[in-house]
PDB file of N, CA and C in Angstrom:
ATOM      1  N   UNK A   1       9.503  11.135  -4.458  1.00  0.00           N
ATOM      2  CA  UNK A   1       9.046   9.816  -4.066  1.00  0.00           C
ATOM      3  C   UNK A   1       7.768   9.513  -4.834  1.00  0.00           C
ATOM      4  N   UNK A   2       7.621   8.581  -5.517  1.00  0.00           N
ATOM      5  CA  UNK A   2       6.602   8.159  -6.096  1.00  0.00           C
ATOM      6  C   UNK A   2       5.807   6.836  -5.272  1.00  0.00           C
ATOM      7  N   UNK A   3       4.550   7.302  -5.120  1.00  0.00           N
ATOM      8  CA  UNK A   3       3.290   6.538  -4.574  1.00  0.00           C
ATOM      9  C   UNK A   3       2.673   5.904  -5.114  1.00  0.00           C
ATOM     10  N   UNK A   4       2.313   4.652  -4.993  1.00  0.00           N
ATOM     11  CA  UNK A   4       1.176   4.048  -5.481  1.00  0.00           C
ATOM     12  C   UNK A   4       0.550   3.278  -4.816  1.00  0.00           C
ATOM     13  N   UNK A   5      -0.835   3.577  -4.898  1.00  0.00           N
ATOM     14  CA  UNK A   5      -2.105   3.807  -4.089  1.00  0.00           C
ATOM     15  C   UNK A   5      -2.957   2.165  -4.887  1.00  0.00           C
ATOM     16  N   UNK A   6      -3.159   1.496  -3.821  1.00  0.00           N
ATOM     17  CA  UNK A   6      -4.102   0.151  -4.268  1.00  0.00           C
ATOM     18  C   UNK A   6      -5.350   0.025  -3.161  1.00  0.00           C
ATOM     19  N   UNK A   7      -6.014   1.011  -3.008  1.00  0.00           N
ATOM     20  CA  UNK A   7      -7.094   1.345  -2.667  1.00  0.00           C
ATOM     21  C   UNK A   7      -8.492   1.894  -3.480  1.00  0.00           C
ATOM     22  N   UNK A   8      -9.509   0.975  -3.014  1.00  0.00           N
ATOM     23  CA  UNK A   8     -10.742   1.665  -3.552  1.00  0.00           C
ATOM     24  C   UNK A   8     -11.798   1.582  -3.060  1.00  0.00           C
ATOM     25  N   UNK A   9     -11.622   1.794  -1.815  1.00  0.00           N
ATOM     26  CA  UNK A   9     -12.320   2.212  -0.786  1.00  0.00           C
ATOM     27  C   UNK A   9     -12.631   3.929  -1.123  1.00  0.00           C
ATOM     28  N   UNK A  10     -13.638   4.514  -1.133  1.00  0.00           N
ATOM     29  CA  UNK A  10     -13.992   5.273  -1.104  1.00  0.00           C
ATOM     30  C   UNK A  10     -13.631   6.420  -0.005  1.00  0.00           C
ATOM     31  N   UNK A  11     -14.328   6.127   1.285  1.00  0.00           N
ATOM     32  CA  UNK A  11     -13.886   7.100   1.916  1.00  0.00           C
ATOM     33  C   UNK A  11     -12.118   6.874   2.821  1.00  0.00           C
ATOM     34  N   UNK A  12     -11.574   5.788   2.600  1.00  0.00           N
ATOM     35  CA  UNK A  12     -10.436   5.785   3.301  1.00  0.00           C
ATOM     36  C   UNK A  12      -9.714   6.368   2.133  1.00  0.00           C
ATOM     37  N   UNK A  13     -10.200   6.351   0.776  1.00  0.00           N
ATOM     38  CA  UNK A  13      -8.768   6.879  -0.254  1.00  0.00           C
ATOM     39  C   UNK A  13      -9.002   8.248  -0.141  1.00  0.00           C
ATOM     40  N   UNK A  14      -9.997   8.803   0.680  1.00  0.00           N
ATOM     41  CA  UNK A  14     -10.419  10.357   0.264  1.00  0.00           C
ATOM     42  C   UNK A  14      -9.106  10.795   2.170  1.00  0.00           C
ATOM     43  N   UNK A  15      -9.151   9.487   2.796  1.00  0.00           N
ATOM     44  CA  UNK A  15      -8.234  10.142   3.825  1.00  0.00           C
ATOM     45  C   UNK A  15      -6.756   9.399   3.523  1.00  0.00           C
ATOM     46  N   UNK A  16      -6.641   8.914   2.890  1.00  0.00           N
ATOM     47  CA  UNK A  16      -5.281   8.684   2.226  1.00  0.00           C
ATOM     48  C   UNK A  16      -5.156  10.669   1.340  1.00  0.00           C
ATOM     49  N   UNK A  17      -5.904  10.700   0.180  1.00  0.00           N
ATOM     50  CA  UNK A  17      -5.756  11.979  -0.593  1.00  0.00           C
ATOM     51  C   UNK A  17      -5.204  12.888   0.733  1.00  0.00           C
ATOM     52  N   UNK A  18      -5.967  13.313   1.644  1.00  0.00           N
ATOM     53  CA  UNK A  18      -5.867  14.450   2.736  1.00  0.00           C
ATOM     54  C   UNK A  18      -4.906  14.256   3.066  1.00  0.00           C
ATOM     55  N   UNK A  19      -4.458  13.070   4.013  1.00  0.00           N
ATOM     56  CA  UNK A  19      -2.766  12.408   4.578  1.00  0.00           C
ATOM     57  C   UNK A  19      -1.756  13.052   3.029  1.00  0.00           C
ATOM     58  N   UNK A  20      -1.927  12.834   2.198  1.00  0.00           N
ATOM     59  CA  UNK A  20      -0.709  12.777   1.574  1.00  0.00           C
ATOM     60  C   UNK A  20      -0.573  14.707   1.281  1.00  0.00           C
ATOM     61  N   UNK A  21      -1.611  15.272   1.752  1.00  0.00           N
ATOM     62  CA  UNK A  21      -1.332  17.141   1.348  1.00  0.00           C
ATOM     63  C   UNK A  21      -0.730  17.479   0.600  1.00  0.00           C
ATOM     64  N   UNK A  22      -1.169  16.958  -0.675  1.00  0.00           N
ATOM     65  CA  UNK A  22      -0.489  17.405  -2.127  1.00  0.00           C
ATOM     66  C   UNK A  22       0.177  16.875  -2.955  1.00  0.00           C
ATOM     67  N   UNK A  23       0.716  16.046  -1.879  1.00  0.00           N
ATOM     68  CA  UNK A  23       1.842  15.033  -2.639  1.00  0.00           C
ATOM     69  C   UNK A  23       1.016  14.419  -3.666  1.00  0.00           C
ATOM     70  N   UNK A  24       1.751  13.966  -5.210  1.00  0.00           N
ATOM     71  CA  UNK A  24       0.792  13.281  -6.228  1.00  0.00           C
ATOM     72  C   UNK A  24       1.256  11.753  -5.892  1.00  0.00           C
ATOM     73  N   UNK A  25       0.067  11.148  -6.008  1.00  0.00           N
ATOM     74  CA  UNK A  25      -0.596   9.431  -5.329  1.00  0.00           C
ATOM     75  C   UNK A  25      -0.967   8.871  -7.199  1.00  0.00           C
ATOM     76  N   UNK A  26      -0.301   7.799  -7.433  1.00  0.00           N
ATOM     77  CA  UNK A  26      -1.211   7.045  -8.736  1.00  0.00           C
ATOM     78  C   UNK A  26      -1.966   5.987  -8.282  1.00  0.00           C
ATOM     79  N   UNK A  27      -3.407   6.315  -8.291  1.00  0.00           N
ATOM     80  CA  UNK A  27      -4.057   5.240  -7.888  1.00  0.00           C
ATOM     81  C   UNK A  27      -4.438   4.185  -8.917  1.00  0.00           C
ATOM     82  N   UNK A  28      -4.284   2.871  -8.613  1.00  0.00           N
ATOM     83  CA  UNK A  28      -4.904   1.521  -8.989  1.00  0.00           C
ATOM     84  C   UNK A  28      -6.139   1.329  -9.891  1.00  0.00           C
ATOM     85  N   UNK A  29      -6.005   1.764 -10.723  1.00  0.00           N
ATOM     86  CA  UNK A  29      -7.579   1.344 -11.825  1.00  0.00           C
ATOM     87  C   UNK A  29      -8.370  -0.373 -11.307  1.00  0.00           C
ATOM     88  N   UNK A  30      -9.496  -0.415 -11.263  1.00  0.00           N
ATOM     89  CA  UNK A  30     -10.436  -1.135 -10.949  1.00  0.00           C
ATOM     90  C   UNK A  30      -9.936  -2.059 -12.054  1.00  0.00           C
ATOM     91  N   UNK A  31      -9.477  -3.562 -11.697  1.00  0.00           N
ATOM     92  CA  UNK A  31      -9.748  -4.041 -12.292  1.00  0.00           C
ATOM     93  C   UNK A  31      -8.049  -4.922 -12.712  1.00  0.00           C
ATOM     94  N   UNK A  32      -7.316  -3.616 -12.119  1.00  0.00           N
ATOM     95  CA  UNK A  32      -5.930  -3.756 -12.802  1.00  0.00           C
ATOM     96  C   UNK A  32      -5.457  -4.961 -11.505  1.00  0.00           C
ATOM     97  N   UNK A  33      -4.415  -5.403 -11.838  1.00  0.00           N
ATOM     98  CA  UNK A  33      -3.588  -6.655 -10.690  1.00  0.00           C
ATOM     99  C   UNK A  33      -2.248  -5.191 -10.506  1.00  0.00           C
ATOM    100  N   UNK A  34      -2.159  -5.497  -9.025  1.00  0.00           N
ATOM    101  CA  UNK A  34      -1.186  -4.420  -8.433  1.00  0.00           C
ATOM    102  C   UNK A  34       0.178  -5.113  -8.933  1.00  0.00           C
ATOM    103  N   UNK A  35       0.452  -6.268  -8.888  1.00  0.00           N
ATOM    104  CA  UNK A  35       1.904  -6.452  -9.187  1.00  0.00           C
ATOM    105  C   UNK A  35       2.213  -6.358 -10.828  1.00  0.00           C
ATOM    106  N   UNK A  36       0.997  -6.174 -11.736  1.00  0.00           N
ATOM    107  CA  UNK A  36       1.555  -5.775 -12.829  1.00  0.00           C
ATOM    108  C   UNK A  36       2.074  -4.386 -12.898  1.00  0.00           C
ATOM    109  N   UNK A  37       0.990  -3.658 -12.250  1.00  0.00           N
ATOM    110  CA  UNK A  37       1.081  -1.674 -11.779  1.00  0.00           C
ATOM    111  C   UNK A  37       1.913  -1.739 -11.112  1.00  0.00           C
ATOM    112  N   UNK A  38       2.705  -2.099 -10.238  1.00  0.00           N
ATOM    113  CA  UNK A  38       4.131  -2.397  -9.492  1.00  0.00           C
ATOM    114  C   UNK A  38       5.511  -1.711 -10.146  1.00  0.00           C
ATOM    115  N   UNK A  39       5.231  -3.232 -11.543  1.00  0.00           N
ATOM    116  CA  UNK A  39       6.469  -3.385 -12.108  1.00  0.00           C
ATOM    117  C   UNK A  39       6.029  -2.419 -13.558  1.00  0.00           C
ATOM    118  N   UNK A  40       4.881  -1.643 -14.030  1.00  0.00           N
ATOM    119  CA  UNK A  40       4.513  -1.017 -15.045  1.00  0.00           C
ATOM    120  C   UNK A  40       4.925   0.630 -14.387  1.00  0.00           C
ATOM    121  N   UNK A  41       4.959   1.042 -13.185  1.00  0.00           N
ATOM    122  CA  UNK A  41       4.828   2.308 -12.310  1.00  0.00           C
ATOM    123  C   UNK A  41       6.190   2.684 -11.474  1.00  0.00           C
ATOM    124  N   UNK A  42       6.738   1.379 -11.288  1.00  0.00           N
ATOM    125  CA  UNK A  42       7.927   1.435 -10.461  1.00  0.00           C
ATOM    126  C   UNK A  42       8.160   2.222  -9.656  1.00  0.00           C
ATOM    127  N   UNK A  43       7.170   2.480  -8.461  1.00  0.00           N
ATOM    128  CA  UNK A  43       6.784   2.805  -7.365  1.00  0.00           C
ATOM    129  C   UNK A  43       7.857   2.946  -6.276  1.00  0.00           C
ATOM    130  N   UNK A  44       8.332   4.076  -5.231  1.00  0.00           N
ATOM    131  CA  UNK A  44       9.067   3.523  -3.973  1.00  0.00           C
ATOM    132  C   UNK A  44       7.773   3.197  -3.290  1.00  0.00           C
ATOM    133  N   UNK A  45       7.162   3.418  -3.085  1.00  0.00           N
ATOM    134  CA  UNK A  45       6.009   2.855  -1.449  1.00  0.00           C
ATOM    135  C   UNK A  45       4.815   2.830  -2.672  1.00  0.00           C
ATOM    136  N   UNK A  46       4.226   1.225  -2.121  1.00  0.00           N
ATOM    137  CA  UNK A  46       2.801   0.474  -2.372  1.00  0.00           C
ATOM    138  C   UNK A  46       2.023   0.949  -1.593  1.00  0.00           C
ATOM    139  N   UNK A  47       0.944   1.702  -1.267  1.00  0.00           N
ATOM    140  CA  UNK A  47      -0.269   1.758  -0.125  1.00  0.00           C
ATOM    141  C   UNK A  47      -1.303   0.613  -0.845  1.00  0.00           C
ATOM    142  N   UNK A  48      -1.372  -0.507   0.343  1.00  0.00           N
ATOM    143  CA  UNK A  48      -2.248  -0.921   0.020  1.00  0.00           C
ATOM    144  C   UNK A  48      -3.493  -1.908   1.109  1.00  0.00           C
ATOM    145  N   UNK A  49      -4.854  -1.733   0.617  1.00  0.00           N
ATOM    146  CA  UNK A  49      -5.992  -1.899   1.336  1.00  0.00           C
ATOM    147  C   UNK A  49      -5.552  -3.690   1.240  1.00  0.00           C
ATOM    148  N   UNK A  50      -5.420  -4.253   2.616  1.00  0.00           N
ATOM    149  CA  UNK A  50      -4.717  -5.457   2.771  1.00  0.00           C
ATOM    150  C   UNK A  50      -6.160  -6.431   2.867  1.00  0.00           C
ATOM    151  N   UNK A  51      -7.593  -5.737   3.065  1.00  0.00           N
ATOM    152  CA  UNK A  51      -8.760  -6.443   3.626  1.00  0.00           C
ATOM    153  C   UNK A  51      -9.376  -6.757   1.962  1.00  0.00           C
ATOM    154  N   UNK A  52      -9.317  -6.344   1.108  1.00  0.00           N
ATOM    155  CA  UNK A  52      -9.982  -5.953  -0.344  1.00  0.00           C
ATOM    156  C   UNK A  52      -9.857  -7.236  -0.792  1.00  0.00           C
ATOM    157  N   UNK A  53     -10.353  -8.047  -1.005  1.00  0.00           N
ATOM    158  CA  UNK A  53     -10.597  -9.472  -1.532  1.00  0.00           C
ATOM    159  C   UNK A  53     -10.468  -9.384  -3.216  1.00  0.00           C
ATOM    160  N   UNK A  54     -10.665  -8.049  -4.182  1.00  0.00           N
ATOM    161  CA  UNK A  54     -10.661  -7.858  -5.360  1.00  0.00           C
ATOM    162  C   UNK A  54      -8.867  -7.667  -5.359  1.00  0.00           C
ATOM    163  N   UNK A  55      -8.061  -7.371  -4.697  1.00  0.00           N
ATOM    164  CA  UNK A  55      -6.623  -7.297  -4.743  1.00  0.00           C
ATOM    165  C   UNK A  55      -5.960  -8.164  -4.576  1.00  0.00           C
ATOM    166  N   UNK A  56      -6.212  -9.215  -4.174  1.00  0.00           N
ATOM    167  CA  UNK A  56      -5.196 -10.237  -3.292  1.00  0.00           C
ATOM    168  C   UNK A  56      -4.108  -9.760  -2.940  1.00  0.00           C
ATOM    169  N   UNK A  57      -3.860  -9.223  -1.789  1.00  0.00           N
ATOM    170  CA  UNK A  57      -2.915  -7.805  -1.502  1.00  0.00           C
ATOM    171  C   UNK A  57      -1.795  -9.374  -0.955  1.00  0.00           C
ATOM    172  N   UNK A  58      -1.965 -10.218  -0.226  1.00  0.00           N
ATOM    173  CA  UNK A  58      -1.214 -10.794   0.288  1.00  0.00           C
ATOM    174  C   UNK A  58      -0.565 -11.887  -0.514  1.00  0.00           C
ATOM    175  N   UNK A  59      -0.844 -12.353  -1.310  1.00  0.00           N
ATOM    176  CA  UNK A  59       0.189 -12.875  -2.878  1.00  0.00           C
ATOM    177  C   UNK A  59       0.439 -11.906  -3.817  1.00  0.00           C
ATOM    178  N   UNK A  60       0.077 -10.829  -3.621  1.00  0.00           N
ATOM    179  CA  UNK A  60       0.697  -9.568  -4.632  1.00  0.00           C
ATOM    180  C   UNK A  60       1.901  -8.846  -3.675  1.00  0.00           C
ATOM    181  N   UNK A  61       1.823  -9.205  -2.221  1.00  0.00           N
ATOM    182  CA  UNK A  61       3.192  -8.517  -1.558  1.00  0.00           C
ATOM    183  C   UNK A  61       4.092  -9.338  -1.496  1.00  0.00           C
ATOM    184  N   UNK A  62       4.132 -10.771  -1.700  1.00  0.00           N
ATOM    185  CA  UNK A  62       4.762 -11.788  -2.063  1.00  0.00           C
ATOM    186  C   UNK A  62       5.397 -11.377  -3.277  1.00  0.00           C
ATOM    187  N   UNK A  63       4.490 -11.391  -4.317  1.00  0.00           N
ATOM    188  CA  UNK A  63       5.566 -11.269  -5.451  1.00  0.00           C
ATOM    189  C   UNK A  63       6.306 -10.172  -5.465  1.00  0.00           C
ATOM    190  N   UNK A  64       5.736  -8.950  -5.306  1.00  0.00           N
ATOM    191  CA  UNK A  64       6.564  -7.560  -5.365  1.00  0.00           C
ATOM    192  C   UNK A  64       7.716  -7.555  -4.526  1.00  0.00           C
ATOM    193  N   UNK A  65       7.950  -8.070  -3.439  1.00  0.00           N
ATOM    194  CA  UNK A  65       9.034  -8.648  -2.619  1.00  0.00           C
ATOM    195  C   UNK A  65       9.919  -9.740  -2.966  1.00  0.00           C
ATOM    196  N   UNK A  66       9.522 -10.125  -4.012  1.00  0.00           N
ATOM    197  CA  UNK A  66      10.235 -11.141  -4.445  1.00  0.00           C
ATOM    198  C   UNK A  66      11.153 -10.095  -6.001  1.00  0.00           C
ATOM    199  N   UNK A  67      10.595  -9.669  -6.395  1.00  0.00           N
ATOM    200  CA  UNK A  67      11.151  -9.008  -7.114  1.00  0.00           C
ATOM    201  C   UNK A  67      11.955  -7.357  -7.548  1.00  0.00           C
ATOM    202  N   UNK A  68      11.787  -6.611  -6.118  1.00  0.00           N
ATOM    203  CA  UNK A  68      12.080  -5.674  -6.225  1.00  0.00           C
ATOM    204  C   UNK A  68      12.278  -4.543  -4.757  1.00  0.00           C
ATOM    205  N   UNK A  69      12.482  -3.789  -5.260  1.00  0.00           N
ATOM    206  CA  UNK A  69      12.703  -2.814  -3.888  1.00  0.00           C
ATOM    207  C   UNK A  69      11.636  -1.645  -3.931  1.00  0.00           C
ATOM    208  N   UNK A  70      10.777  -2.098  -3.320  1.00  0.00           N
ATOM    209  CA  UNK A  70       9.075  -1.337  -3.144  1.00  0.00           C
ATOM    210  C   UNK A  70       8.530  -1.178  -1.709  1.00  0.00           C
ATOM    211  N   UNK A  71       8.680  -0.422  -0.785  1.00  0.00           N
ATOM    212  CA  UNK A  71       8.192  -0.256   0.175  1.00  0.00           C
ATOM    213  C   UNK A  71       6.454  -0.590   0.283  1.00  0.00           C
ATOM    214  N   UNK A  72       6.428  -1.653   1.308  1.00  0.00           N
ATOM    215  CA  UNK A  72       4.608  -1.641   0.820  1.00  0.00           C
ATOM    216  C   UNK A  72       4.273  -1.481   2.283  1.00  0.00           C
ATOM    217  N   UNK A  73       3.195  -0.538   2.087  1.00  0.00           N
ATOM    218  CA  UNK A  73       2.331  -0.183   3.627  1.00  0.00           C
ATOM    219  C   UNK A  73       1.122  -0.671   3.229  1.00  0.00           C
ATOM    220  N   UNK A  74       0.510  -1.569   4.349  1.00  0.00           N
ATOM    221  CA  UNK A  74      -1.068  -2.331   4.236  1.00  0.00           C
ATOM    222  C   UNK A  74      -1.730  -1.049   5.072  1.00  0.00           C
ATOM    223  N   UNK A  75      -3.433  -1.355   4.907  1.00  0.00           N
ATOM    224  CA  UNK A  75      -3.887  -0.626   5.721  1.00  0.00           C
ATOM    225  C   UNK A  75      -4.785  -1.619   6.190  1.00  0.00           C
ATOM    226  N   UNK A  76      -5.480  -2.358   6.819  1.00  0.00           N
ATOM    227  CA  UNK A  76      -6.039  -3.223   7.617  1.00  0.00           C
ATOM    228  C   UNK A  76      -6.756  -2.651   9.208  1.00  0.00           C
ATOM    229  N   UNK A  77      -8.612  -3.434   9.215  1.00  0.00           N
ATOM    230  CA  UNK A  77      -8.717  -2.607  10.482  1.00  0.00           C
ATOM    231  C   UNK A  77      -7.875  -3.325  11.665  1.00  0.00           C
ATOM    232  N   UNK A  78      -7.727  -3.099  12.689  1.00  0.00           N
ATOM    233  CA  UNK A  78      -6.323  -3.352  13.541  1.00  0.00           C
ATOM    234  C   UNK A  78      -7.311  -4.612  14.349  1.00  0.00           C
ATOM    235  N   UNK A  79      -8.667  -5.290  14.433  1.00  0.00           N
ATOM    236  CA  UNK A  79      -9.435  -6.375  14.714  1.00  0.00           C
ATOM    237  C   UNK A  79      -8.671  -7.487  13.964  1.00  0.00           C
ATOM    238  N   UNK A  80      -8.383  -7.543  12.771  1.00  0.00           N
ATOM    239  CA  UNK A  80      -7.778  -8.382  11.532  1.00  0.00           C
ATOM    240  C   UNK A  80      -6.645  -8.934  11.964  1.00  0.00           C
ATOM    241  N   UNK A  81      -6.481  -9.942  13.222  1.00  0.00           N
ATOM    242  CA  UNK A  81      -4.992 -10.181  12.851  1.00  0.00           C
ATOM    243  C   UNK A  81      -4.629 -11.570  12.082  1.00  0.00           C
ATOM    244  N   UNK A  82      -5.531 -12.195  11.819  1.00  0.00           N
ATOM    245  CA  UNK A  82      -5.136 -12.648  10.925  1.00  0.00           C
ATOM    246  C   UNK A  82      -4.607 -12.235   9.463  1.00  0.00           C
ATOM    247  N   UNK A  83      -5.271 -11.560   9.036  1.00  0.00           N
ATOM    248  CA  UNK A  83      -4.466 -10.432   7.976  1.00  0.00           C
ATOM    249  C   UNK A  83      -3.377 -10.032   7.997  1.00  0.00           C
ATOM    250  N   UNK A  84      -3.302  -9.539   9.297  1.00  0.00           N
ATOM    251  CA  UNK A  84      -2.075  -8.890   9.795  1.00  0.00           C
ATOM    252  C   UNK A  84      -1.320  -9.696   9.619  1.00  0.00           C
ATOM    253  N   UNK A  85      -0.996 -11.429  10.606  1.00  0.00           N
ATOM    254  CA  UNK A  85       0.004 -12.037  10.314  1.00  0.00           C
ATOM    255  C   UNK A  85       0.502 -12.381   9.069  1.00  0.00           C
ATOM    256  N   UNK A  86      -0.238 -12.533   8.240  1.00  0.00           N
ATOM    257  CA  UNK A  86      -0.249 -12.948   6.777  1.00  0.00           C
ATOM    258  C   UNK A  86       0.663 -11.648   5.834  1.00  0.00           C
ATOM    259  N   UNK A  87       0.046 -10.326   6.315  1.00  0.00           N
ATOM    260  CA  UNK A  87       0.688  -9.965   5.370  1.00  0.00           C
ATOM    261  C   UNK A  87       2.155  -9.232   5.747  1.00  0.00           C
ATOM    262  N   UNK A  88       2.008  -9.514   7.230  1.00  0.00           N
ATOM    263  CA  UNK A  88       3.971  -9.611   8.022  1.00  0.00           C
ATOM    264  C   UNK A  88       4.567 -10.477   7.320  1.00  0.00           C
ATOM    265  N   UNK A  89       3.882 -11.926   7.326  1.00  0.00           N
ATOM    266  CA  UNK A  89       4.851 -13.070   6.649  1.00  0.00           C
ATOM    267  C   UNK A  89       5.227 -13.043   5.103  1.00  0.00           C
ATOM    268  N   UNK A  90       4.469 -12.399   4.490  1.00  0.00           N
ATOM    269  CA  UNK A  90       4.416 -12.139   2.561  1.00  0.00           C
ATOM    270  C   UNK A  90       5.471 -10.869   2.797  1.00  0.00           C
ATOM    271  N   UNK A  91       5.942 -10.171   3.687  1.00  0.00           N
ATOM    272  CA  UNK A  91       6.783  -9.460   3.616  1.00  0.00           C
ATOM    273  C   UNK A  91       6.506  -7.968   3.461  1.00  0.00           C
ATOM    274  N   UNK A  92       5.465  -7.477   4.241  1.00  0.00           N
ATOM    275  CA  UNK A  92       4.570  -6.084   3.813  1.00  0.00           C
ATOM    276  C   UNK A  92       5.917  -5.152   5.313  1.00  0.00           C
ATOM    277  N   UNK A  93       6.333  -3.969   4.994  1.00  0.00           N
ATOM    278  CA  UNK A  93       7.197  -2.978   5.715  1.00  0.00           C
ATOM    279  C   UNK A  93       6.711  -2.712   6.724  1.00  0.00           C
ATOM    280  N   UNK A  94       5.511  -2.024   6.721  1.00  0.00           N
ATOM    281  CA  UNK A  94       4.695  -1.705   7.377  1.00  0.00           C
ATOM    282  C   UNK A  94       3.351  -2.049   7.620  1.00  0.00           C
ATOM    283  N   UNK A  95       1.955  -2.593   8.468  1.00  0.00           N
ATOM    284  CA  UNK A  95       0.643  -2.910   9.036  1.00  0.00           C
ATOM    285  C   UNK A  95      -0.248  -1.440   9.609  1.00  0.00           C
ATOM    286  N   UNK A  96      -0.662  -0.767   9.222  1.00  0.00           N
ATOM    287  CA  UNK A  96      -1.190   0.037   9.900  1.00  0.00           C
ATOM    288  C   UNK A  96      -2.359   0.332  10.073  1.00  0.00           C
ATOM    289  N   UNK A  97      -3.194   0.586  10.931  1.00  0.00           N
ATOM    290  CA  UNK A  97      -4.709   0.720  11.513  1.00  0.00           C
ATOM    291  C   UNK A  97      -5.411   1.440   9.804  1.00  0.00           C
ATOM    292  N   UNK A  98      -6.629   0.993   9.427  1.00  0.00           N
ATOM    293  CA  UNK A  98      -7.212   1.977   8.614  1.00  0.00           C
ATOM    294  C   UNK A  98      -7.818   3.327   9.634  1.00  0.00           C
ATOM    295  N   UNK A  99      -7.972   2.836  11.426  1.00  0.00           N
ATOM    296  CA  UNK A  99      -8.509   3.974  11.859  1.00  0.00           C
ATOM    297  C   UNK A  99      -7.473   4.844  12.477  1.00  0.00           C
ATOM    298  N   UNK A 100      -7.873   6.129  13.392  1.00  0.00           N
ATOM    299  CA  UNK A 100      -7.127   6.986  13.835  1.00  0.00           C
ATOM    300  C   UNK A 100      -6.332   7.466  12.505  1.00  0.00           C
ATOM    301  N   UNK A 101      -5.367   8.481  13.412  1.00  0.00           N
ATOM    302  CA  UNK A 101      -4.764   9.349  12.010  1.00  0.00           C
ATOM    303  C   UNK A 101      -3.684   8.838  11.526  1.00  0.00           C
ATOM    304  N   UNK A 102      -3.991   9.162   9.978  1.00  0.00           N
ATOM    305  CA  UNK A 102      -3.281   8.439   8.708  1.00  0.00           C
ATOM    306  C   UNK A 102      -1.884   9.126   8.430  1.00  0.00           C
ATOM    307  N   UNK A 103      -0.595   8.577   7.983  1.00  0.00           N
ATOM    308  CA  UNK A 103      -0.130   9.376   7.503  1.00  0.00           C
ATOM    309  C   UNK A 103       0.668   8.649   6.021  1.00  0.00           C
ATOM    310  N   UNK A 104       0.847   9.247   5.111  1.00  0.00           N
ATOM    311  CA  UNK A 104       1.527   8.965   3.998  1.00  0.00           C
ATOM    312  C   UNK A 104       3.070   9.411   3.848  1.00  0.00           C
ATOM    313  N   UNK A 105       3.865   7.978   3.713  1.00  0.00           N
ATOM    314  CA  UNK A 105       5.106   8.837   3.965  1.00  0.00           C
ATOM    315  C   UNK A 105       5.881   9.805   3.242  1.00  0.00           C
ATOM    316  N   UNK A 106       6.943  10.381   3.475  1.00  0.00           N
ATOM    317  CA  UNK A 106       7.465  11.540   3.099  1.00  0.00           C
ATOM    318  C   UNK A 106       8.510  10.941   2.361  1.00  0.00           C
ATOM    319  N   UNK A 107       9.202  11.851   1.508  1.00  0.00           N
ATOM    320  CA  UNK A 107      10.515  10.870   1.064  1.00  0.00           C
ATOM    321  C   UNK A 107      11.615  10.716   1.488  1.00  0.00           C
ATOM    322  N   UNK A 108      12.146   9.496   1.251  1.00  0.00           N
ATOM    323  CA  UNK A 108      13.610   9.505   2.226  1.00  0.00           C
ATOM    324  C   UNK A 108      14.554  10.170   2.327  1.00  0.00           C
ATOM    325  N   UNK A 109      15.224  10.620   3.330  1.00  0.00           N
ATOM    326  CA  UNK A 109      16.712  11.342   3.006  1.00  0.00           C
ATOM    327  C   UNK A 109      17.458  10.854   2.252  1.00  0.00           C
ATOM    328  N   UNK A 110      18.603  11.416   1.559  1.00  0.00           N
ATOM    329  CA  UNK A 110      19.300  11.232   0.676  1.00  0.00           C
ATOM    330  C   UNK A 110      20.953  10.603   1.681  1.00  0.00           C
ATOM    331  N   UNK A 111      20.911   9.572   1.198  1.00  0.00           N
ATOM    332  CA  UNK A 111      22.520   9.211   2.345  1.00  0.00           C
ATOM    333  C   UNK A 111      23.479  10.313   1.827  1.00  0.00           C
ATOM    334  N   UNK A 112      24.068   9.849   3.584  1.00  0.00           N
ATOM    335  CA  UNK A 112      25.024  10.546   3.709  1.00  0.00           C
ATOM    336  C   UNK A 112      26.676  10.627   2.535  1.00  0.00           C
TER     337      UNK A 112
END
């Protein structure tokens, strides 16, 4: 399963690193637009910091949903619901607390 990480938050990417226990994460260069790294990385699961005003996480889950099959998990503090609704409606898989414990997912089973 390949990850990609649109966080740059400091100490939440250091508990993203821990959550994922080894698994290898490609994180987001400063600077880069995630839906180009999207479609340049071809990612199964997006982690991404949904509050980060340098990402526009919520017209970048728009487009990546518009174009492909990318699991995207936001991380947002769970106060935010406006965020939240926004990035339910742009089409994000998963909303999850930046607090309490993190987890990074595992890869999918293989069908039956």
């Amino acid at each position: 399963m390949k990850i990609l990480a649109a966080i740059h938050d400091l100490m939440f990417s250091s508990k993203v690193n821990a959550a994922a226990g080894g698994r290898p994460i490609t994180w987001l260069k400063r600077g880069t637009k995630v839906v180009d790294e999207v479609v340049r990385e071809k990612p199964d699961v997006l982690l991404i910091d949904l509050a980060s005003p340098q990402l526009d996480a919520i017209n970048a889950i728009r487009e990546i949903k518009k174009g492909g099959d990318v699991t995207v998990i936001g991380y947002v503090d769970h106060t935010r619901e406006d965020v939240i609704s926004a990035a339910r409606a742009a089409g994000c898989d998963q909303v999850l607390s930046r607090r309490g414990t993190l987890q990074v997912p595992r890869a999918r089973a293989a069908p039956p």
